[in-house]
Every structure is written in structure tokens, then in C-alpha cells.
Protein backbone atom coordinates (compact mmCIF):
# COMPACT_ATOMS: atom_id res chain seq x y z
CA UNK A 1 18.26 25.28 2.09
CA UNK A 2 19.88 23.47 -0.40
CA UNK A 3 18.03 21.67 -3.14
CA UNK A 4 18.35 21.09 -6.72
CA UNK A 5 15.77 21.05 -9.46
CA UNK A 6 16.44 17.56 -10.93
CA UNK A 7 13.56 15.51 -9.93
CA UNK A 8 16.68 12.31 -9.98
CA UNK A 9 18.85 14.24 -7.78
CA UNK A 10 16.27 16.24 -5.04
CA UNK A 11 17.88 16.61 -1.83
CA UNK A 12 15.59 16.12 1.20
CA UNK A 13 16.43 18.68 4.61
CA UNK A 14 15.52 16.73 7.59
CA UNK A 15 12.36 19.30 7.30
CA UNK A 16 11.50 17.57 4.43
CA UNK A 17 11.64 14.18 5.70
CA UNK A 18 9.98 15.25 8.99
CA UNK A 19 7.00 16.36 6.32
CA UNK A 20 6.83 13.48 4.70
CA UNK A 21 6.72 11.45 8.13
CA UNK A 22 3.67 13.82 9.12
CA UNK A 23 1.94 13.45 6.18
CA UNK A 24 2.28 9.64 6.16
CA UNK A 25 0.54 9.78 9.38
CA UNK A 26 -2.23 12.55 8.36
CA UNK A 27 -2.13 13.73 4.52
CA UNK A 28 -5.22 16.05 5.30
CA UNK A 29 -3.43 17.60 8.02
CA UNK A 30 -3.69 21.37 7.16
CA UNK A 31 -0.80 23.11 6.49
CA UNK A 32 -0.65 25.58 8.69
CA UNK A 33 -0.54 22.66 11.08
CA UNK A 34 2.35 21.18 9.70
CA UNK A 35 4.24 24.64 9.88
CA UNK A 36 3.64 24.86 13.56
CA UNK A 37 5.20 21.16 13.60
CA UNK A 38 8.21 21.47 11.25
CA UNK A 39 8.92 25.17 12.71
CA UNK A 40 8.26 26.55 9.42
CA UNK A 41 5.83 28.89 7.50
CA UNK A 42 2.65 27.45 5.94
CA UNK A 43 3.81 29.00 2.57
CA UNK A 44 7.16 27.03 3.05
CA UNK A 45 5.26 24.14 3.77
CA UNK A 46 3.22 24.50 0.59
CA UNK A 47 6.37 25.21 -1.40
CA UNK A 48 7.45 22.11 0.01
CA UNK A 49 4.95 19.79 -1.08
CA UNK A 50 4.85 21.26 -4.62
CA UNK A 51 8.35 20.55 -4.90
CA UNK A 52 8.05 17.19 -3.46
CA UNK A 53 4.90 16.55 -5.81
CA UNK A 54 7.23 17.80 -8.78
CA UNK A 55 9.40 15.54 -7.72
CA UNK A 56 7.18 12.38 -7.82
CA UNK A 57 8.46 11.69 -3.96
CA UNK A 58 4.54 12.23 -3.19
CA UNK A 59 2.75 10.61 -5.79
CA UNK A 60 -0.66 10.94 -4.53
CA UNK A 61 -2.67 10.99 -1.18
CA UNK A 62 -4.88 7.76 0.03
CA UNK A 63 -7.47 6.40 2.46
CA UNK A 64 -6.59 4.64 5.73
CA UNK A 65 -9.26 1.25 5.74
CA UNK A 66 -10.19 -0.46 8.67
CA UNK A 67 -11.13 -3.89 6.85
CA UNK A 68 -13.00 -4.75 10.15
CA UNK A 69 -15.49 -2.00 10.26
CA UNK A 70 -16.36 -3.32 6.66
CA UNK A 71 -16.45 -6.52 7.50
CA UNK A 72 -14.26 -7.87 5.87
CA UNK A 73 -12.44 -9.52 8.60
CA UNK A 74 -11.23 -12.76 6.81
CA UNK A 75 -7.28 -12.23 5.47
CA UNK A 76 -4.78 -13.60 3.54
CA UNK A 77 -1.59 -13.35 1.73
CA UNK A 78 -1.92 -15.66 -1.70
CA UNK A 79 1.41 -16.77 -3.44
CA UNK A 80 0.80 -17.60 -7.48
CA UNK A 81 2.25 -18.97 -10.11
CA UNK A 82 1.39 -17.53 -13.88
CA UNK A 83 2.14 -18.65 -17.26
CA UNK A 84 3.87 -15.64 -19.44
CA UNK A 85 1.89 -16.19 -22.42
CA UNK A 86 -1.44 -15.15 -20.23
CA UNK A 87 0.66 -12.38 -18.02
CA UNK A 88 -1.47 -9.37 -18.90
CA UNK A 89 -4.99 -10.79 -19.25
CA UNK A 90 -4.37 -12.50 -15.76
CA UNK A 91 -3.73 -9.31 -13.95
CA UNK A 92 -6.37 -7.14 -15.58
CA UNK A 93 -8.65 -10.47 -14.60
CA UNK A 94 -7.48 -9.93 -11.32
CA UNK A 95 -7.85 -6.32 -10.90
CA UNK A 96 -11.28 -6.33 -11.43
CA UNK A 97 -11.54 -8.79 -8.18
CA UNK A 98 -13.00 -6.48 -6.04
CA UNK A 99 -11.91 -8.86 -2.37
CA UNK A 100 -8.07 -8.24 -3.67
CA UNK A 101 -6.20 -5.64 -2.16
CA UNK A 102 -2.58 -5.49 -3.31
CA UNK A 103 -0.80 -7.75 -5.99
CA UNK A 104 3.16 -7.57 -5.93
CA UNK A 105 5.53 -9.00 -8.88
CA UNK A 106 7.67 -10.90 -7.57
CA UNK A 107 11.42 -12.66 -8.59
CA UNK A 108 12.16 -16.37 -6.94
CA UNK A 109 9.50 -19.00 -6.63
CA UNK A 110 6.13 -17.37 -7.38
CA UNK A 111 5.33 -14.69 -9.47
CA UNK A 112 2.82 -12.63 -7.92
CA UNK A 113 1.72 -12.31 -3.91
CA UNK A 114 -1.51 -10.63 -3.09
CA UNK A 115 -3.42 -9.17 -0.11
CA UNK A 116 -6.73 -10.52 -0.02
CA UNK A 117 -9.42 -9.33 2.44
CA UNK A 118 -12.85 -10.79 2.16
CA UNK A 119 -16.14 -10.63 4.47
CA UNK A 120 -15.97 -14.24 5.35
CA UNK A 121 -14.35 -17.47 5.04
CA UNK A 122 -16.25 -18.43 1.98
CA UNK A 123 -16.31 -15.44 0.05
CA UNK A 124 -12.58 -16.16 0.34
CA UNK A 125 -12.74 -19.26 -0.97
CA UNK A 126 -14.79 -18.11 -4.20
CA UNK A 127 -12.19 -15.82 -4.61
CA UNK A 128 -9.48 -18.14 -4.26
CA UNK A 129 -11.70 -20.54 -6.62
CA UNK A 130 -12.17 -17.73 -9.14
CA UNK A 131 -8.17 -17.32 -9.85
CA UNK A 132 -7.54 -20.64 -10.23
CA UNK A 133 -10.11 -20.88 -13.16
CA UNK A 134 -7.98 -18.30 -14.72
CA UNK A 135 -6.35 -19.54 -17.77
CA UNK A 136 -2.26 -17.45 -17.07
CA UNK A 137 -2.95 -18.71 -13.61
CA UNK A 138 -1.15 -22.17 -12.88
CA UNK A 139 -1.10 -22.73 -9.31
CA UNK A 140 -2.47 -20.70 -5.81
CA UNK A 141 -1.16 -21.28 -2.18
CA UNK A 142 -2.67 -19.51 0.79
CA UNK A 143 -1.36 -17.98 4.01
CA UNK A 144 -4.18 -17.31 6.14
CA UNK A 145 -3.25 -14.03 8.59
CA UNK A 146 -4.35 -15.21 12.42
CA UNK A 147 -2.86 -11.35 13.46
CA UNK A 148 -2.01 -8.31 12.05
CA UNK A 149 1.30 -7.66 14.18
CA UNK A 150 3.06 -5.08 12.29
CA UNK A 151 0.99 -2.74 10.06
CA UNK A 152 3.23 0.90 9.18
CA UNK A 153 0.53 1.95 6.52
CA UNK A 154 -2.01 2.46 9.31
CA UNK A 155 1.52 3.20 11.57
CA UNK A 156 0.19 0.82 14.56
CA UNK A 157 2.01 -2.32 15.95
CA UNK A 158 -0.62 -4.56 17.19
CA UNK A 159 -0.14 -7.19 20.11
CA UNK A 160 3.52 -6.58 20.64
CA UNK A 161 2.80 -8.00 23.96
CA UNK A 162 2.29 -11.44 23.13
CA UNK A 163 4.86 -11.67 20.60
């Protein structure tokens, strides 16, 4: 196995993809599972993961949600605009808005797109209220999600049949 100790130049063995794939899928698999998988011994596989933890390839380990069994069955995708001058206080504003999920930076037309997931329709729209009262935020629009097609974090694909 070739590898270097760079954390900018780490080579990846198909092993070490095939790991990463199988953690994706199941980060508290155990390890000695994952040896059985990848053909390899669970002290390789540990080895592994250090190095790939070293490496900042696996930054950290996370929670699968399923927004329905919470209840919070109402989504959207929300496309803003921001001032620059209000940048920063915006998005700690925002972060402390517990029905939104994901915000992305982004470059062309809007600035920021976020993932909001909220119990119901009108907790939504307090939500949606509550940014546009924010003083870097200049204008909202929403995309309400009818179905979840596609979703590789939970590694489903939903209704493919009716596409």
C-alpha cells in the first residue's frame, strides 16, 4: 500500500474508498465488521480511519434524521438575498433558527440557499416571516419540496417509479 503522509497529497487504495463508502452508509458499523467487508484486518481498518481522520477526509461522524418521525414533515429550499454590511450578524441570526437545516453560500443570483424543515405549514411561515425581519436580509423566495426523489445522505432514491 502506497500512501504518503501529506494530509494535501493522501492517496486513497480502492480499500480506502470502499471504507469510506461503508461508513457513509453506517459510521457505527464496528470495525471488525468492516474488515470482514474490505477483506482486511480490524487493526488495518483502524489504522485506516486514523489516517483518514489525520487527514481531515473524515471530519466527523453524524446522525441520519427522519424529519417525518419528528414531525416535521413541511419542507423547503429558501433562496436569499443579504446585504454585506449585515453578512455575519445575519447568519449567526439564522443559526440560532432552530426549523433551519442547512444554509449554503452561494455565487450567481442569491447569496445563501437553505434547507428548511418545519412541523407544519405555519410554523414555516413564522420562520420564513422571522428572516425577512432580519436587518442583512433583503429579499426571501421559497421552493416548497412536494417529494424527496433523490436523497444520498440517507443513500435512498425515493419514487423512482413515477419519475
Amino acid at each position: 500500500m502506497k500512501t504518503t503522509t501529506d494530509t494535501e497529497n493522501i492517496k486513497l487504495t480502492e480499500k480506502d474508498q470502499l471504507l469510506i463508502e461503508l461508513l457513509k452508509t453506517n459510521a457505527r458499523e464496528s470495525n471488525a465488521s468492516l474488515a470482514r467487508k474490505i477483506g482486511v484486518s480490524r487493526a488495518t481498518v483502524q489504522e485506516r480511519i486514523s489516517r483518514l481522520e489525520k487527514a481531515e477526509i473524515i471530519q466527523g461522524y453524524t446522525v441520519k434524521i427522519n424529519h417525518e418521525k419528528l414531525h416535521k414533515n413541511f419542507k423547503a429550499i429558501v433562496m436569499v438575498n443579504a446585504e454585506n454590511k449585515a453578512f455575519l450578524e445575519t447568519f449567526i441570526a439564522l443559526e440560532k433558527m432552530p426549523y433551519i437545516q442547512t444554509v449554503h453560500s452561494l455565487s450567481g443570483e442569491w447569496d445563501w440557499s437553505m434547507f428548511i424543515s418545519a412541523p407544519s405549514f405555519d410554523d414555516f411561515q413564522q420562520c420564513i416571516t422571522d428572516i425577512n425581519k432580519l436587518a442583512g436580509v433583503k429579499s426571501t423566495v421559497s421552493h416548497i419540496i412536494m417529494k424527496t426523489r433523490l436523497d444520498r445522505k440517507r443513500d435512498i432514491l425515493v419514487g423512482y417509479e413515477d419519475l
